[in-house]
Protein backbone atom coordinates (compact mmCIF):
# COMPACT_ATOMS: atom_id res chain seq x y z
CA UNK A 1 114.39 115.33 108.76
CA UNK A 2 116.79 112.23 108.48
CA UNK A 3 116.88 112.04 112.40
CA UNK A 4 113.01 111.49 112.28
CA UNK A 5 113.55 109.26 109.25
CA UNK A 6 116.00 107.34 111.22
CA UNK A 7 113.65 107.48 114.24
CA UNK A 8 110.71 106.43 112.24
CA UNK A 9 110.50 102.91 113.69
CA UNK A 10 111.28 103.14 117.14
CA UNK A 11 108.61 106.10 117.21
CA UNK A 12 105.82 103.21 116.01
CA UNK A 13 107.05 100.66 118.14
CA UNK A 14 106.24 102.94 121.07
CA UNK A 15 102.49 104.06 119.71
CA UNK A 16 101.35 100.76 118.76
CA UNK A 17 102.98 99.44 122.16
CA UNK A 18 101.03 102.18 124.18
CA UNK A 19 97.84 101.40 122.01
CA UNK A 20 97.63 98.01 122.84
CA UNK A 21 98.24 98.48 126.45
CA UNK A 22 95.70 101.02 126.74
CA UNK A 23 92.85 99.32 124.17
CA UNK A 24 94.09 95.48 125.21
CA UNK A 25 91.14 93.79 124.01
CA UNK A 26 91.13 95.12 120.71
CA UNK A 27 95.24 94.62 120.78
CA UNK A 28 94.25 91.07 121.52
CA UNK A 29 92.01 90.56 118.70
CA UNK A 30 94.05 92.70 116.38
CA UNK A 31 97.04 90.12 117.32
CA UNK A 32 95.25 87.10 116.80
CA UNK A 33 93.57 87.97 113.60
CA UNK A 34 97.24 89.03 111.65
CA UNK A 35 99.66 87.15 113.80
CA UNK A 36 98.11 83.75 115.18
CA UNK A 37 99.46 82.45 112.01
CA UNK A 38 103.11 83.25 112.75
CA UNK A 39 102.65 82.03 116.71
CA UNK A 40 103.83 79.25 118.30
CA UNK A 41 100.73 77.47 118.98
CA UNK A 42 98.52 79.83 117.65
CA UNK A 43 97.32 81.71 120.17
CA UNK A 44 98.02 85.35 121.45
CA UNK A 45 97.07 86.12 125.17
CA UNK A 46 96.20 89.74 126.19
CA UNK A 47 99.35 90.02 127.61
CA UNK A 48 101.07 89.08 125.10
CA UNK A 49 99.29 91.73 122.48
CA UNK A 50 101.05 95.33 123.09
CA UNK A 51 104.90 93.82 122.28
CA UNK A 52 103.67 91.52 119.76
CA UNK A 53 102.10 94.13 117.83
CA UNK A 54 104.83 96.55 118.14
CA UNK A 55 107.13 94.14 117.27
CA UNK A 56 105.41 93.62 113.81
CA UNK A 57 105.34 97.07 113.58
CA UNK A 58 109.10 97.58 113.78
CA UNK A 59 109.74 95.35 111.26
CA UNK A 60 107.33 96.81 109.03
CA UNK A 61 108.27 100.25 109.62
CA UNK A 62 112.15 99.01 109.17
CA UNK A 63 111.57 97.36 105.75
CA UNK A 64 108.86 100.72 104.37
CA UNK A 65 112.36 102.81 105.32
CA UNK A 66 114.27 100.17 102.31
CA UNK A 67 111.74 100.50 100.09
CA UNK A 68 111.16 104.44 100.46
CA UNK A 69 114.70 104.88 99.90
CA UNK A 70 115.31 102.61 96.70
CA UNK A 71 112.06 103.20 95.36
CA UNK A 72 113.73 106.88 95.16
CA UNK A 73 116.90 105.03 93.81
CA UNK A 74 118.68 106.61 96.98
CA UNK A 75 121.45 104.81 99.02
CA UNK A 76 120.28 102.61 101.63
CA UNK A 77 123.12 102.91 104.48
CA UNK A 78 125.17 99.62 105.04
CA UNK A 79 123.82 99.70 108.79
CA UNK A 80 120.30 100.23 107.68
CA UNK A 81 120.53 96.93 105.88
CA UNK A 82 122.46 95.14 109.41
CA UNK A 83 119.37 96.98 111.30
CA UNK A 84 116.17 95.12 109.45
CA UNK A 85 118.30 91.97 109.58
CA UNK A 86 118.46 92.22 113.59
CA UNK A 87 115.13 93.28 113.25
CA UNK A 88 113.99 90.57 111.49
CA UNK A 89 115.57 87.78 113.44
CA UNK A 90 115.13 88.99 116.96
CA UNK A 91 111.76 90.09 115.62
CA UNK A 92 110.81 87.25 114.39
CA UNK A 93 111.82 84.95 117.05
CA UNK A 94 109.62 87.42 119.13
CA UNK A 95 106.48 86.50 117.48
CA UNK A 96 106.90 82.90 116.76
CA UNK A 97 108.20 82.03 120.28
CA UNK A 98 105.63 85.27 121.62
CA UNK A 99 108.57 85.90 124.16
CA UNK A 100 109.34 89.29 124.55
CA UNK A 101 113.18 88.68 125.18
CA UNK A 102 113.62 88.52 121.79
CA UNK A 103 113.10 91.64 121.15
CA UNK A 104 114.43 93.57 124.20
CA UNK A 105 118.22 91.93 122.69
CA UNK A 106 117.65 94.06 119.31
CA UNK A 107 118.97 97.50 120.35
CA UNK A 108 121.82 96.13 122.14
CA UNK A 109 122.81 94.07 119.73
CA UNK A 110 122.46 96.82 116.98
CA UNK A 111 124.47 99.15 119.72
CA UNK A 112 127.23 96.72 119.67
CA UNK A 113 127.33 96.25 116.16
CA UNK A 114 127.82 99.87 115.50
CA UNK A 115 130.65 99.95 118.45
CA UNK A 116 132.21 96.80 116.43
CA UNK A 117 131.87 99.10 113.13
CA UNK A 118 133.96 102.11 114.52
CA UNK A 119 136.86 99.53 116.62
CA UNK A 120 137.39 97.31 113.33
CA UNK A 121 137.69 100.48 111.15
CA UNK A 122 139.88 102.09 113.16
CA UNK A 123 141.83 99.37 114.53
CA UNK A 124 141.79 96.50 111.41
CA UNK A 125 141.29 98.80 108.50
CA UNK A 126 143.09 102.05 109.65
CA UNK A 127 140.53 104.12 108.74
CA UNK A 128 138.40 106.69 110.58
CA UNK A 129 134.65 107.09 110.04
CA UNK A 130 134.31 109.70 111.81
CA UNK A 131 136.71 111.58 109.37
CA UNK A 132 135.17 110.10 106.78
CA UNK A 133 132.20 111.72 107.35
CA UNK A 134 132.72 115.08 108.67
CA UNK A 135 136.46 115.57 107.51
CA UNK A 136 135.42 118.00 104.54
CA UNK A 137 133.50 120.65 107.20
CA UNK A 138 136.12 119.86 109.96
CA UNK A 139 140.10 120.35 110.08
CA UNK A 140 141.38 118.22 113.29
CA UNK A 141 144.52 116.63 114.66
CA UNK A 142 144.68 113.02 114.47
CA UNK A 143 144.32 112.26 118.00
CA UNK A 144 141.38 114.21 117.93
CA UNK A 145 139.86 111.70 115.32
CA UNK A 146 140.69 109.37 116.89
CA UNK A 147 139.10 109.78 120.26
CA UNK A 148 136.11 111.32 118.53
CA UNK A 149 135.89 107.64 117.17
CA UNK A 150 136.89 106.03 120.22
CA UNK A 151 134.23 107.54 122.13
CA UNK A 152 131.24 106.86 120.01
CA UNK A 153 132.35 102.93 120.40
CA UNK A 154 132.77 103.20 123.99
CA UNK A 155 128.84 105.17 123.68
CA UNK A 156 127.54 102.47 121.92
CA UNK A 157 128.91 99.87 124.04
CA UNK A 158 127.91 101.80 126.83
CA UNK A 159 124.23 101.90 125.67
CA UNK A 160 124.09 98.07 124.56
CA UNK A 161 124.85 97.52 128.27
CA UNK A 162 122.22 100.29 129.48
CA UNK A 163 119.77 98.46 127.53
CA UNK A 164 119.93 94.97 128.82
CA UNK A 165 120.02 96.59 132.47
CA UNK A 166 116.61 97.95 131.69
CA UNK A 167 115.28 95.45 129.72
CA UNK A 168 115.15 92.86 132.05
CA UNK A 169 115.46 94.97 135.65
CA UNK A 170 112.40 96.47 134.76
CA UNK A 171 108.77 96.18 133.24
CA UNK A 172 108.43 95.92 129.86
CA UNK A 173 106.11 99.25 129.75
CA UNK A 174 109.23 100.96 131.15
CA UNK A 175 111.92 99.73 128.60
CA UNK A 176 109.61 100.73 125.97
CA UNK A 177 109.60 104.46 127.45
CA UNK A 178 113.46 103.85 127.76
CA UNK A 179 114.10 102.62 124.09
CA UNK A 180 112.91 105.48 122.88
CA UNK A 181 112.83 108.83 125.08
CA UNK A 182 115.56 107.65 126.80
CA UNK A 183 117.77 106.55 124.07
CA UNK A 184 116.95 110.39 122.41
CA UNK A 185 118.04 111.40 125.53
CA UNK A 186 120.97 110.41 125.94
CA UNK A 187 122.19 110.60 122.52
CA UNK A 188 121.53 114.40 122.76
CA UNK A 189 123.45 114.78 125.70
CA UNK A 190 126.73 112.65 124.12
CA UNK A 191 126.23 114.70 120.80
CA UNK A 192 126.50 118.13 123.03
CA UNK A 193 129.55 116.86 124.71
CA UNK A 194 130.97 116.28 121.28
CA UNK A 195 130.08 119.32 120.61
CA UNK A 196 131.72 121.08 123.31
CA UNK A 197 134.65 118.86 122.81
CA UNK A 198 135.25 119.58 119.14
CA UNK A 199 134.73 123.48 119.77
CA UNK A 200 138.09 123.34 121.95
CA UNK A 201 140.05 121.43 119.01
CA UNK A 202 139.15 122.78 115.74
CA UNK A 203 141.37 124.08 113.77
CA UNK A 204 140.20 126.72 110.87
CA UNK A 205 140.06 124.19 107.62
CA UNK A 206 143.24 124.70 105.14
């Protein structure tokens, strides 16, 4: 349930990115009825619809997550809170400057700040999220921690990179199938290679 939770977003982003491109005069008038106001110039072309749309969408979608979470006076996760404000900047500079750039930066840049997250706990503060969150069902050797750490960094960095490749090698309808079926994708495959990587070190808990 939280992985669709998390998901929630980046699952609207792609439906109201496909609806505009497949209904692009309505996506056009849509647009320029609710976001003409927060334009550059004030004016939304047809191309400009599907990613302007979705873009709005996201940031919706990011802050309904905040409010769904403290409305049921439940923690909202320090990374959520990094997430809407990338959201809201690249976002925003999406829809006022209606260049789609903007936007295509936002998962990298939330990629890298999640790499920078596990390399300044482990290397500044000495401390281990990975342990931190799985150390009570798990009973591993330090090194193993460590790398386990290590390699969700070098994963994050990894897909930061991935992203900008596609981003701007590619058409716009094609990083939006990427941002989302193949960032799943590829996630699952790095969490089964955990997987089979933790089954080969763990140790039965004391």
């Amino acid at each position: 349930m939280k992985f669709l939770f998390d998901l929630f977003p980046v699952i609207l982003f792609f439906a109201m990115f496909k609806w505009g491109e497949g209904h692009v005069a309505s996506a056009q008038q849509l647009a320029s009825t609710y976001l003409s106001g927060f334009v550059s110039g004030g004016v939304v072309t047809a191309e400009q619809a599907p990613i302007l749309l979705a873009t709005s969408v996201v940031i919706i979608a990011t802050l309904l997550q905040i409010g769904y979470l403290l409305a049921r006076r439940k923690k909202v996760d320090v990374m959520l809170w990094v997430s809407l404000l990338i959201v809201g900047v690249f976002g925003g500079a999406t829809i006022y400057f209606h260049n789609e750039n903007f936007i295509k930066w936002k998962p990298t840049v939330l990629y890298w700040a999640f790499a920078s997250t596990f390399l300044i706990s482990q290397f500044v503060l000495k401390k281990n999220l990975i342990k931190t969150m799985m150390g009570e069902q798990l009973d591993l050797p330090a090194q193993v921690w460590s790398r386990l750490s290590l390699s969700w960094a070098g994963f994050f960095l990894m897909m930061g990179v991935l992203n900008l490749y596609v981003a701007f090698n590619f058409p716009t309808a094609v990083w939006v199938n990427f941002k989302l079926f193949g960032g799943m994708g590829l996630m699952l495959v790095f969490v089964l290679a955990q997987s089979v990587f933790l089954s080969k070190h763990m140790q039965e808990p004391k």
